[in-house]
Protein backbone atom coordinates (compact mmCIF):
# COMPACT_ATOMS: atom_id res chain seq x y z
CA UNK A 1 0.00 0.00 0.00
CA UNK A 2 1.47 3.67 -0.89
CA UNK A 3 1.40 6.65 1.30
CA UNK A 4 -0.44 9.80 -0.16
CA UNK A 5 3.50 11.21 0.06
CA UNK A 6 4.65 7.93 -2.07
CA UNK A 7 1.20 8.38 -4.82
CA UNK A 8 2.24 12.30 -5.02
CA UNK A 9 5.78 12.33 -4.71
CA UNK A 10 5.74 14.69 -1.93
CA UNK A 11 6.82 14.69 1.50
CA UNK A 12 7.03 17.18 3.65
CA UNK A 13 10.74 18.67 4.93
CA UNK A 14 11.07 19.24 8.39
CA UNK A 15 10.33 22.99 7.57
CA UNK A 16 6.97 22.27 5.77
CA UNK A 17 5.84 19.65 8.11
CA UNK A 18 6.71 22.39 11.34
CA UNK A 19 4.71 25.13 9.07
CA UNK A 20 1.48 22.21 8.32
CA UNK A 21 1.62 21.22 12.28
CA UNK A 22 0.90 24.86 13.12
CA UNK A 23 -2.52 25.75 14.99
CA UNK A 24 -1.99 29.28 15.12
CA UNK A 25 -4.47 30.96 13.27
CA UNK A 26 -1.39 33.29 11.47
CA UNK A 27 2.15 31.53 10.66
CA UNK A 28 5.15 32.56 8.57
CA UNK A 29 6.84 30.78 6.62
CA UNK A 30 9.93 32.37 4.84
CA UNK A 31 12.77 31.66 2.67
CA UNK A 32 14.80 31.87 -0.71
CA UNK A 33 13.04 30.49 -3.87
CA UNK A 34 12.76 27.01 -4.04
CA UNK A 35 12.20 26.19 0.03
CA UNK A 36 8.96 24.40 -0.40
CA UNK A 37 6.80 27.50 0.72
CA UNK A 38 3.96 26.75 -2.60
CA UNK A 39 3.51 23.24 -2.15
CA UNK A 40 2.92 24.09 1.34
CA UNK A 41 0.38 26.44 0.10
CA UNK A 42 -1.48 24.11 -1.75
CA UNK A 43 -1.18 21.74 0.72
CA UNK A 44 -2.23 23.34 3.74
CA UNK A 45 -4.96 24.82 1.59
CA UNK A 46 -6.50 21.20 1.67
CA UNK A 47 -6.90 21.75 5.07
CA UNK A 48 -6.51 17.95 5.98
CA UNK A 49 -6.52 17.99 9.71
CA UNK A 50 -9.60 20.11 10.22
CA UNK A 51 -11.20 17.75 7.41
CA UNK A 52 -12.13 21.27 5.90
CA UNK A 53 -13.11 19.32 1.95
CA UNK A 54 -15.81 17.25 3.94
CA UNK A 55 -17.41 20.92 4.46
CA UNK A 56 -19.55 21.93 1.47
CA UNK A 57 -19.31 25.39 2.55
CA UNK A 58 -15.69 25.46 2.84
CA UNK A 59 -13.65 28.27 0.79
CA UNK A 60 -10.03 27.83 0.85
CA UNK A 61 -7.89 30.97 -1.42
CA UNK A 62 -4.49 31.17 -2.52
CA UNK A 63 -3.12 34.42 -3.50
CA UNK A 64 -0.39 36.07 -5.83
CA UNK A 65 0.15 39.36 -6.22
CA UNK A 66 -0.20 39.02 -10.08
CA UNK A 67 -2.50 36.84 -11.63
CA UNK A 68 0.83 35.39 -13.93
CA UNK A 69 2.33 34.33 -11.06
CA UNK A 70 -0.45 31.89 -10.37
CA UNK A 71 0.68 29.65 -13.31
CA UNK A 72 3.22 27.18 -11.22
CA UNK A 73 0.77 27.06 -8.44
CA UNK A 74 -2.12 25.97 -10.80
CA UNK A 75 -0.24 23.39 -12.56
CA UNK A 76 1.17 21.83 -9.48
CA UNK A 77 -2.40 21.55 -8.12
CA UNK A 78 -3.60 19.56 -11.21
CA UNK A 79 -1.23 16.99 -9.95
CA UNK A 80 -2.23 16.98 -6.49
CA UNK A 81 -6.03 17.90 -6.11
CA UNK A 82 -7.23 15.37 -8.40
CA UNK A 83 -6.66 12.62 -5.93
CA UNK A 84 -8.67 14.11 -3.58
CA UNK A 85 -11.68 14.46 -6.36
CA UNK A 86 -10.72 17.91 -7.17
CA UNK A 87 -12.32 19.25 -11.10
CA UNK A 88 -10.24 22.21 -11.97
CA UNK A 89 -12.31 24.93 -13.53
CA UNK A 90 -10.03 26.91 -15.98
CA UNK A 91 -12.53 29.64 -16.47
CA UNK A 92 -13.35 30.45 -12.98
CA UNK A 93 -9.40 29.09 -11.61
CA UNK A 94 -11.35 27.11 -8.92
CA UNK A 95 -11.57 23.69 -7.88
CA UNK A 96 -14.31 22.17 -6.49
CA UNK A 97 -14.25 18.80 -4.25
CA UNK A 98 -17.30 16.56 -3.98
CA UNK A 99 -18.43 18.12 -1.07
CA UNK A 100 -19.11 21.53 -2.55
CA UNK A 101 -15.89 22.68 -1.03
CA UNK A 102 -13.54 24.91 -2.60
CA UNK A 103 -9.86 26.37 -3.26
CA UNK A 104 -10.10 29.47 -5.34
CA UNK A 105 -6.91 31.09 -7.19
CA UNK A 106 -6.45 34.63 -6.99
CA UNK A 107 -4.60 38.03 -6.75
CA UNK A 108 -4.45 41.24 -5.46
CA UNK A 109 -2.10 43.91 -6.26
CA UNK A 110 -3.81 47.00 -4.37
CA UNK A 111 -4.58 46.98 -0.49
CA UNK A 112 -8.22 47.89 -1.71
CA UNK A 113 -8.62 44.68 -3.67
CA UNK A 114 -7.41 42.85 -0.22
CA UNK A 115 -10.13 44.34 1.48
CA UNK A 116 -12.89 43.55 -0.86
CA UNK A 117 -11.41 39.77 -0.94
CA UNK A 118 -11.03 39.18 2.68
CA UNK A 119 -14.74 40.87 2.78
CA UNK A 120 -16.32 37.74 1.30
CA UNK A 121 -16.96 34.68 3.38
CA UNK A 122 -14.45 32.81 3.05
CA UNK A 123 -13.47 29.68 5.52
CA UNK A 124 -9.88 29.46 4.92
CA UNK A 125 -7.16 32.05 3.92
CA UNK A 126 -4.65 31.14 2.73
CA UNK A 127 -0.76 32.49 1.55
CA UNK A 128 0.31 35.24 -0.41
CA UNK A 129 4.01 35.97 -1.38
């Protein structure tokens, strides 16, 4: 039997694994390019211990500040959120889980933008850098 780490060829580094373990409602998490900071993004984003894609009405987001800089991020989740019965819509750059749940895609490049954003109900919030 494979591990989800094994069937995604991810594991966690001690770094990611201290950042995921967090139950603070805020945590930072820096570092060069290349640390491991996105996949914990889209990882923590599934919100695994909370169980958060069993909740139709949950709303994860990941933000950029430009919409361009989304592009790794996206593609890496098309190999990840699948297995967990994500459908990636390309139009609308969310996925939605069986539940109803979803992890949205977005950016904001003006403090006003942040406002409106964090405005909406939304269940999780999660990273920008």
């Amino acid at each position: 039997m494979t591990t989800l780490a094994e069937e995604l060829l991810w594991e966690p580094t001690d770094k990611q694994a201290l950042f995921l373990a967090a139950n603070q409602d805020e945590v930072l998490y820096g570092g060069a390019a290349g640390g491991g900071k996105s996949e914990c993004l889209l990882i923590d984003a599934l919100g695994i211990d909370q169980s958060a894609l069993s909740w139709n009405r949950y709303t994860g987001i990941i933000f950029r500040e430009h919409f361009s800089d989304l592009a790794d991020l996206i593609e890496r989740s098309n190999e990840i959120y699948p297995h967990f019965g994500g459908i990636y819509s390309e139009t609308k750059h969310v996925w939605r889980f069986p539940s109803g749940a979803r992890i949205l895609f977005g950016y904001m490049s003006k403090k006003k933008t942040s406002n409106a954003i964090t405005a909406k109900s939304t269940t999780g919030l999660v990273g920008m850098n």
